[in-house]
PDB file of N, CA and C in Angstrom:
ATOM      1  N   UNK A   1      -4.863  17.310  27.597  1.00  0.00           N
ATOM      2  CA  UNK A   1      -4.896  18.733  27.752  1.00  0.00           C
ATOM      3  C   UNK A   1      -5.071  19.320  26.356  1.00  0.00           C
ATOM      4  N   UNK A   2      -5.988  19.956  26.298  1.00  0.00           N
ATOM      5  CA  UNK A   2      -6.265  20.731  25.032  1.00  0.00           C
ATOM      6  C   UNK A   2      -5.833  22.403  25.120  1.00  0.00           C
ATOM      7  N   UNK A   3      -4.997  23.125  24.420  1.00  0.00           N
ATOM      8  CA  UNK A   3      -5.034  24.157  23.723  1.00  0.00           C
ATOM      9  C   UNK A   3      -5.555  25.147  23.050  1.00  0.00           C
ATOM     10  N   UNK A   4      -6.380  25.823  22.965  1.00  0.00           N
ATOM     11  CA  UNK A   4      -7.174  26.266  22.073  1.00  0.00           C
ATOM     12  C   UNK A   4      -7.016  27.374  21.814  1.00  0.00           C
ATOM     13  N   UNK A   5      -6.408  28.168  20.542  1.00  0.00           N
ATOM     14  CA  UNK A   5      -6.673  30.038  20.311  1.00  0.00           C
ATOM     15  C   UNK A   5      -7.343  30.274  19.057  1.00  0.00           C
ATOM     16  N   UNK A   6      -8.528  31.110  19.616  1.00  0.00           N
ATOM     17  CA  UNK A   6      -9.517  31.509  18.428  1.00  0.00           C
ATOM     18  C   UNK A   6      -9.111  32.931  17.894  1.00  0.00           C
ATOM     19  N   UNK A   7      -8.432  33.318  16.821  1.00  0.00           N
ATOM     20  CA  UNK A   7      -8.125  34.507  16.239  1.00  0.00           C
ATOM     21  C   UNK A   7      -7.597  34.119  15.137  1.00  0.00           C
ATOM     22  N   UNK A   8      -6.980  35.172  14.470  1.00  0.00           N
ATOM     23  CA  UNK A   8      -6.873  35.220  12.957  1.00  0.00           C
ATOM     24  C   UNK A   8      -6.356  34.122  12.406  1.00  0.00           C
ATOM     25  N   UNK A   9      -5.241  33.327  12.778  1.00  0.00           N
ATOM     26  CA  UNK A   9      -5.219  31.783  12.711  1.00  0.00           C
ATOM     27  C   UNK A   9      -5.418  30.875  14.030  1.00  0.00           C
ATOM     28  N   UNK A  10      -6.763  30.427  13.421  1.00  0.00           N
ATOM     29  CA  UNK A  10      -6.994  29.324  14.892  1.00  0.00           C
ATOM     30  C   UNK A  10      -5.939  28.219  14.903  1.00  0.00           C
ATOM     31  N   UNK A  11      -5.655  28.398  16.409  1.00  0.00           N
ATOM     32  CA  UNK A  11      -4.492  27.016  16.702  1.00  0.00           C
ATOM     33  C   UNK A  11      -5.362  26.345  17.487  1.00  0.00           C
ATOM     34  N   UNK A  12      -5.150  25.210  17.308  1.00  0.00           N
ATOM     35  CA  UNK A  12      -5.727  23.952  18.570  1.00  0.00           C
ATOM     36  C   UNK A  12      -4.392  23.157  18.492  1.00  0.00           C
ATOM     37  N   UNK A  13      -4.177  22.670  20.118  1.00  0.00           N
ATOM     38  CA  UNK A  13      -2.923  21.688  20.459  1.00  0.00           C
ATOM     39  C   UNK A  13      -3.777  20.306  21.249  1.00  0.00           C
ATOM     40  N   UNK A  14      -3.661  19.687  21.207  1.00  0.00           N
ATOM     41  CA  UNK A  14      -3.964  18.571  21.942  1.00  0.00           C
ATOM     42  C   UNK A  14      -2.197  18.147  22.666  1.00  0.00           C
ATOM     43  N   UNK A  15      -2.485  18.075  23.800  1.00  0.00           N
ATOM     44  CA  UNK A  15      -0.986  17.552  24.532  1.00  0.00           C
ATOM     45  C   UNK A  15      -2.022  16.622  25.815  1.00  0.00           C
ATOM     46  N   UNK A  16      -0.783  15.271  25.313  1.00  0.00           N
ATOM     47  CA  UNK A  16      -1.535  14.034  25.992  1.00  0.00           C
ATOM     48  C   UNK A  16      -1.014  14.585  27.319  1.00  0.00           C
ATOM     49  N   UNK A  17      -2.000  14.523  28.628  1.00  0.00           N
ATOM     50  CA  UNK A  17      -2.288  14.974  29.997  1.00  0.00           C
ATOM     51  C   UNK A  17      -1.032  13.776  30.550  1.00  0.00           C
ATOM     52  N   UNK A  18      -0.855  12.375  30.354  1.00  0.00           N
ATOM     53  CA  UNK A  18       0.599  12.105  30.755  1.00  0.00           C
ATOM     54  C   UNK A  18       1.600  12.116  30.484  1.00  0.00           C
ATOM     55  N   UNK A  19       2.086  13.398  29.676  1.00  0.00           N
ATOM     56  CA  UNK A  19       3.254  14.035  28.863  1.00  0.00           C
ATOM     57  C   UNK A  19       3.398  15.424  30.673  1.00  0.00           C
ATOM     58  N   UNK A  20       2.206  15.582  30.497  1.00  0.00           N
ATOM     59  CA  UNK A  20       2.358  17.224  31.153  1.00  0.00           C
ATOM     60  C   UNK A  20       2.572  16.151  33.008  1.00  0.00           C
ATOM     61  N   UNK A  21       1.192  15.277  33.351  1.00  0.00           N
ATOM     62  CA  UNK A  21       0.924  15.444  35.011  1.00  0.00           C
ATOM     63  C   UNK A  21       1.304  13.699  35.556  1.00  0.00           C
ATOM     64  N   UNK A  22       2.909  13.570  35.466  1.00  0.00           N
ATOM     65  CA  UNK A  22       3.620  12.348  35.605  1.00  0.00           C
ATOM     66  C   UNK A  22       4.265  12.646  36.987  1.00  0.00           C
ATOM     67  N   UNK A  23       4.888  11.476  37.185  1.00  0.00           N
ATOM     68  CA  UNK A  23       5.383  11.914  38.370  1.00  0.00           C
ATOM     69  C   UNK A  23       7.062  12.092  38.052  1.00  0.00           C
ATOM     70  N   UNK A  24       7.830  12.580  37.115  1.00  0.00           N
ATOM     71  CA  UNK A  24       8.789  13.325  36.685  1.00  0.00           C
ATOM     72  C   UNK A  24       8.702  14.204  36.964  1.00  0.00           C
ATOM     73  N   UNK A  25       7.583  15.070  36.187  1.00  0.00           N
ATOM     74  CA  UNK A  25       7.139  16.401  36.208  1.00  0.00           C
ATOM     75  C   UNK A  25       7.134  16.672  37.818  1.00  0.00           C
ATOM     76  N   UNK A  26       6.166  16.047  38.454  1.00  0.00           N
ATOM     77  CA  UNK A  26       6.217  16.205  40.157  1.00  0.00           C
ATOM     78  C   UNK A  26       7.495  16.199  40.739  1.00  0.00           C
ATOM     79  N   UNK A  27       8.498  15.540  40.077  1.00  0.00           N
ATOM     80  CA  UNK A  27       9.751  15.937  40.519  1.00  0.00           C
ATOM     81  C   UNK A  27      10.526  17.066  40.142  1.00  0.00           C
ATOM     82  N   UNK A  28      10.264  17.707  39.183  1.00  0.00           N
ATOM     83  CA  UNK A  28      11.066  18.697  38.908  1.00  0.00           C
ATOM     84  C   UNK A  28      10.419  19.857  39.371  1.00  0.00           C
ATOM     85  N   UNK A  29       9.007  19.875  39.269  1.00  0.00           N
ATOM     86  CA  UNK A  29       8.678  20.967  39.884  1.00  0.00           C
ATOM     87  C   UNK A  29       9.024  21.677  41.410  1.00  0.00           C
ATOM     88  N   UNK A  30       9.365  21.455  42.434  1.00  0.00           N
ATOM     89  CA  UNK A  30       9.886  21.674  43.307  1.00  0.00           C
ATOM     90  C   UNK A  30      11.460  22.767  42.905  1.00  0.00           C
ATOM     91  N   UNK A  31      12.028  22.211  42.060  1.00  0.00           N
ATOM     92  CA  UNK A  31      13.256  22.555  41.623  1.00  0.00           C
ATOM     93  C   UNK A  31      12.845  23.560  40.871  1.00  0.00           C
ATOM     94  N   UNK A  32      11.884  23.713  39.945  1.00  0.00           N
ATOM     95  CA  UNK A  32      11.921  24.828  39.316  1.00  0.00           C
ATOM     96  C   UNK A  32      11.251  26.165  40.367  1.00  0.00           C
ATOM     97  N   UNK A  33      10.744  25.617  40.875  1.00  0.00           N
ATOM     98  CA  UNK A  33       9.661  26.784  41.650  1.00  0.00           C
ATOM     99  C   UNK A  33      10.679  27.652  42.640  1.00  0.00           C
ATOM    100  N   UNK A  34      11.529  26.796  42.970  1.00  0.00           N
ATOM    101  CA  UNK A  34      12.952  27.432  43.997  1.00  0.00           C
ATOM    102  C   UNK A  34      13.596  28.356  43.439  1.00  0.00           C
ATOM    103  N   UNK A  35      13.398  28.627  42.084  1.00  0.00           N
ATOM    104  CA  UNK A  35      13.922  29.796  41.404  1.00  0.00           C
ATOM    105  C   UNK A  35      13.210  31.018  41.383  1.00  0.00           C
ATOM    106  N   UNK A  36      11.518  30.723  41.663  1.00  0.00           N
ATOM    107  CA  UNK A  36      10.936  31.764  41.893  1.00  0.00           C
ATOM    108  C   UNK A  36      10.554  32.433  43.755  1.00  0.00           C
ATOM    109  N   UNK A  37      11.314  31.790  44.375  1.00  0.00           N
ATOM    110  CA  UNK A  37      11.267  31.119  45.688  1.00  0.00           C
ATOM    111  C   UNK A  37       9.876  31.061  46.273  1.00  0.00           C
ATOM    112  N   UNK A  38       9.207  30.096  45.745  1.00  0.00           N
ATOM    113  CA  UNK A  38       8.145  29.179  46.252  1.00  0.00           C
ATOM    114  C   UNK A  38       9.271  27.461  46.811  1.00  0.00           C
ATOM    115  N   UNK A  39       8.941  27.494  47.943  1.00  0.00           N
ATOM    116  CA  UNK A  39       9.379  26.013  48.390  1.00  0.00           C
ATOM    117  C   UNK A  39       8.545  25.153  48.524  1.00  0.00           C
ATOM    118  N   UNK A  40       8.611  24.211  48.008  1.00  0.00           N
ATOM    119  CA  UNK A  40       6.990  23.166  48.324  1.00  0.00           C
ATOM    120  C   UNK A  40       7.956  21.761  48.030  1.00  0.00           C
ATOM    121  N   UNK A  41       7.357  21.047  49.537  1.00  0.00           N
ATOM    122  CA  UNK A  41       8.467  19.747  48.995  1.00  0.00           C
ATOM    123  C   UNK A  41       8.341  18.834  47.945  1.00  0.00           C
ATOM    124  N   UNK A  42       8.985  17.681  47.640  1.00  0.00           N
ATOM    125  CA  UNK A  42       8.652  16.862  46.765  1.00  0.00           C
ATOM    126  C   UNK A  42       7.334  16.013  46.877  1.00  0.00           C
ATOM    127  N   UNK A  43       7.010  15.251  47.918  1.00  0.00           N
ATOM    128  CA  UNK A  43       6.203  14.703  48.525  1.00  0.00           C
ATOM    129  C   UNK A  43       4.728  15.633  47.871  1.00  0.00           C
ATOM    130  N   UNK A  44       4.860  16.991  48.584  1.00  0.00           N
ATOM    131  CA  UNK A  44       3.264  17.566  48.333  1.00  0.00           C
ATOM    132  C   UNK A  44       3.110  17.794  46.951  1.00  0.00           C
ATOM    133  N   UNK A  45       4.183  18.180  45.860  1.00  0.00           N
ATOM    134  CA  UNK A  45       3.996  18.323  44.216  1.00  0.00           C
ATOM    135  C   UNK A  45       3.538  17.040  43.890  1.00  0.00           C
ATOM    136  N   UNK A  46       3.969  15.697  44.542  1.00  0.00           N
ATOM    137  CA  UNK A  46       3.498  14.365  44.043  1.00  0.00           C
ATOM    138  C   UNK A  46       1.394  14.254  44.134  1.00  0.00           C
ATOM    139  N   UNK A  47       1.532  14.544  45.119  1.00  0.00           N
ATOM    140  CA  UNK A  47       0.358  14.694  45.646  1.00  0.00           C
ATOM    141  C   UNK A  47      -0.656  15.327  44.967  1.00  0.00           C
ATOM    142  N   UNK A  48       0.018  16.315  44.668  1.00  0.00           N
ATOM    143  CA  UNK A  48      -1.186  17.342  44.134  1.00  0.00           C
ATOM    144  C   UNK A  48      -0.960  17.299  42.697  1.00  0.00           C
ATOM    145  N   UNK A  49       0.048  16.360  41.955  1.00  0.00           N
ATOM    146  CA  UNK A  49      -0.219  15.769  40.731  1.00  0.00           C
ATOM    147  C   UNK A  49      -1.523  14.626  41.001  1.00  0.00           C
ATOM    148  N   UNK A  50      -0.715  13.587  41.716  1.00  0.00           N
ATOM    149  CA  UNK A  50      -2.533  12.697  41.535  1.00  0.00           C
ATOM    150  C   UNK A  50      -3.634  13.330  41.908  1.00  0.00           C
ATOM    151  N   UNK A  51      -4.330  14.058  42.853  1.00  0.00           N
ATOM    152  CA  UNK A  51      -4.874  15.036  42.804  1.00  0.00           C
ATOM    153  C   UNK A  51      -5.735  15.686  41.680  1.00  0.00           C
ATOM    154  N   UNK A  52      -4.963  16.361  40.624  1.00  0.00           N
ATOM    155  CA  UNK A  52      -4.799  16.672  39.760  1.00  0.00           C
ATOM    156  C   UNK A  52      -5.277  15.299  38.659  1.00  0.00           C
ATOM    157  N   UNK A  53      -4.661  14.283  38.284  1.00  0.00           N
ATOM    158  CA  UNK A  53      -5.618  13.439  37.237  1.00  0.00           C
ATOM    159  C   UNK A  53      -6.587  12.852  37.884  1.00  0.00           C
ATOM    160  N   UNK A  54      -7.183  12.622  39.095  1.00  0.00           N
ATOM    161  CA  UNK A  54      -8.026  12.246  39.475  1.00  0.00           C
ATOM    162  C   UNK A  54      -9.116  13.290  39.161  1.00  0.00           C
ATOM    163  N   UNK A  55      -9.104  14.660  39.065  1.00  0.00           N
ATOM    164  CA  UNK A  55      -9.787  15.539  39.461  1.00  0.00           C
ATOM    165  C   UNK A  55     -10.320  15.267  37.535  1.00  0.00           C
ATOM    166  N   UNK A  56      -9.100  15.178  36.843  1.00  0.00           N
ATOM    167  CA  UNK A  56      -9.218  15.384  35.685  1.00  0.00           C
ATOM    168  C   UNK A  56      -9.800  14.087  34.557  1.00  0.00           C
ATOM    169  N   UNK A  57      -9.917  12.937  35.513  1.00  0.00           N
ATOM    170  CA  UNK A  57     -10.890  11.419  35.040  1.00  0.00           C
ATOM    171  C   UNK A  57     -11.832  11.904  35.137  1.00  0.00           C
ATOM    172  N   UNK A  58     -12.005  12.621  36.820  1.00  0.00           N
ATOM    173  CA  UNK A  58     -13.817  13.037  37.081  1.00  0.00           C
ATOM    174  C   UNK A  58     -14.709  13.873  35.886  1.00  0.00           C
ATOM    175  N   UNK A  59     -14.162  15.126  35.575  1.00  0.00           N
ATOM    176  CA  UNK A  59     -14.229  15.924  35.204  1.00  0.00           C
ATOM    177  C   UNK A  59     -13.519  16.473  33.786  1.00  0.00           C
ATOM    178  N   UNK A  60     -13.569  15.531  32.861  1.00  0.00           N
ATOM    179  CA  UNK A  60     -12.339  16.003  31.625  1.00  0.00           C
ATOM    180  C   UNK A  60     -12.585  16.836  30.486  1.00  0.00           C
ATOM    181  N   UNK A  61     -13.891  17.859  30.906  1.00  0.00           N
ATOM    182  CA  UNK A  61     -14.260  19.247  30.219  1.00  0.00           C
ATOM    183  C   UNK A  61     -13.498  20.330  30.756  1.00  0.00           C
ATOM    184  N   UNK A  62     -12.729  20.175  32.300  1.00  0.00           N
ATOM    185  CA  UNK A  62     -12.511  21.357  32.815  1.00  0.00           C
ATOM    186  C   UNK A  62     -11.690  22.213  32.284  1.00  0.00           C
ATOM    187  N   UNK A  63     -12.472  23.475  32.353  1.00  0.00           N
ATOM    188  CA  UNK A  63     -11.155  24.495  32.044  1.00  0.00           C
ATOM    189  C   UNK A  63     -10.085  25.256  32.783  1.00  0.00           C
ATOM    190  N   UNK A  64      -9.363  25.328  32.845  1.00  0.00           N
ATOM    191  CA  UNK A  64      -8.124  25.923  33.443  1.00  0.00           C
ATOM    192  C   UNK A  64      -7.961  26.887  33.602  1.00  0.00           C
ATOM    193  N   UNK A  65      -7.760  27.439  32.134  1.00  0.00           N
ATOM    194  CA  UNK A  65      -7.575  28.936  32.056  1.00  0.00           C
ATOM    195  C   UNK A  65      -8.564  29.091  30.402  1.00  0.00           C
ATOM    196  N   UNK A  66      -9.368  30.448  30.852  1.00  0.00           N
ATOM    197  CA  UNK A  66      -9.734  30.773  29.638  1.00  0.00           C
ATOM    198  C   UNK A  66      -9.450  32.704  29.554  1.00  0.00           C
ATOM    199  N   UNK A  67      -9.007  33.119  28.570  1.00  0.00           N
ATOM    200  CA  UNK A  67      -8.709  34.302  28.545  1.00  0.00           C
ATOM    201  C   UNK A  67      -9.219  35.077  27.422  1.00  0.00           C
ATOM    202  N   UNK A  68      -9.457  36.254  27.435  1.00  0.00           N
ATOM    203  CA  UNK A  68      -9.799  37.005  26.123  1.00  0.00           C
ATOM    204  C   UNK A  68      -9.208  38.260  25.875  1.00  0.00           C
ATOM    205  N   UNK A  69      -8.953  38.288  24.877  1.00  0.00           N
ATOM    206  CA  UNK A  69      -7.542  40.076  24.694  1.00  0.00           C
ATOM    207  C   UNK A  69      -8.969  40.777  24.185  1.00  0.00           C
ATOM    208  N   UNK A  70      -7.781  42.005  24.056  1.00  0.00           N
ATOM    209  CA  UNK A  70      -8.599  43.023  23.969  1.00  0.00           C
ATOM    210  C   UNK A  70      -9.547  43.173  22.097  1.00  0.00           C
ATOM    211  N   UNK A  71      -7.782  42.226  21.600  1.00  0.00           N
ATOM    212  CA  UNK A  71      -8.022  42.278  19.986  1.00  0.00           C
ATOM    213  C   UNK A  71      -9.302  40.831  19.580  1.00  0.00           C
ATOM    214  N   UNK A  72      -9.969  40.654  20.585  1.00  0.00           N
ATOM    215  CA  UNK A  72     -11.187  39.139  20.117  1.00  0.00           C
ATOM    216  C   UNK A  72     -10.278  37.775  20.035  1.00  0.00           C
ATOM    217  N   UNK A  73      -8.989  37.947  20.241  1.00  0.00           N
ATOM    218  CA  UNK A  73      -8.483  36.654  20.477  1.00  0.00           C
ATOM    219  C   UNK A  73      -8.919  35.896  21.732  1.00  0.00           C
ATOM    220  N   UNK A  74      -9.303  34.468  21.548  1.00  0.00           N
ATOM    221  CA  UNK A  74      -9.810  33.623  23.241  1.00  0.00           C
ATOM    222  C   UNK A  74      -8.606  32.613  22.819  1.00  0.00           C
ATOM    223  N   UNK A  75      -8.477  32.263  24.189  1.00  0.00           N
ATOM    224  CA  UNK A  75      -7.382  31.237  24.573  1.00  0.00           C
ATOM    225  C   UNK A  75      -8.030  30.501  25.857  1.00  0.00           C
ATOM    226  N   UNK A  76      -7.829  29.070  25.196  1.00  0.00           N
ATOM    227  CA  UNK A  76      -8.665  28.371  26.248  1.00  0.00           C
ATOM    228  C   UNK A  76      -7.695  27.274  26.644  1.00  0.00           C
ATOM    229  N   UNK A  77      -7.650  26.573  28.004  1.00  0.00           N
ATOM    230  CA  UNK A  77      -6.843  25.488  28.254  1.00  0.00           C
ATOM    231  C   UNK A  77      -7.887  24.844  28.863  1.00  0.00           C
ATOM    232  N   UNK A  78      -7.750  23.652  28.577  1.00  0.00           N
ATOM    233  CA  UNK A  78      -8.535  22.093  29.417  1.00  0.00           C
ATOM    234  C   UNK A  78      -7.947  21.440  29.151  1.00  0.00           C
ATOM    235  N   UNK A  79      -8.301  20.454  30.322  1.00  0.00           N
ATOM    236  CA  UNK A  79      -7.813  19.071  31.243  1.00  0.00           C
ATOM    237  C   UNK A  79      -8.338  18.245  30.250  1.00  0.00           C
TER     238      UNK A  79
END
């Protein structure tokens, strides 16, 4: 997973993709989301983690989120 913000100091992060889409993470997520009350069981977060690196072997340009402020700052996330 790459990071990217282009403005007055450019940051770039590289964060290794099995730090973030493990199946830990698939476990806790359920638990955290209950705080925003989204319920989704454990089983389907597992799921839609592999899902998720499969999508992201196929495809490992994709972007996620790309955003732009008003001040010319871009912020980009990829898989």
């Amino acid at each position: 997973m790459k990071i990217s913000v282009k403005g007055d100091p450019n940051i770039n992060l590289a964060i290794p993709s099995g730090l973030v889409l493990n199946s830990l993470t698939a476990s806790l997520l359920p638990i955290y989301l209950r705080k925003y009350d989204v319920h989704i069981p454990a089983a389907q977060a597992r799921k839609f983690v592999r899902a998720l690196n499969r999508y992201r072997k196929a495809h490992p340009e994709w972007v996620l989120v790309e955003v732009l402020s008003s001040q010319g700052e871009a912020i980009r996330i990829r898989l």
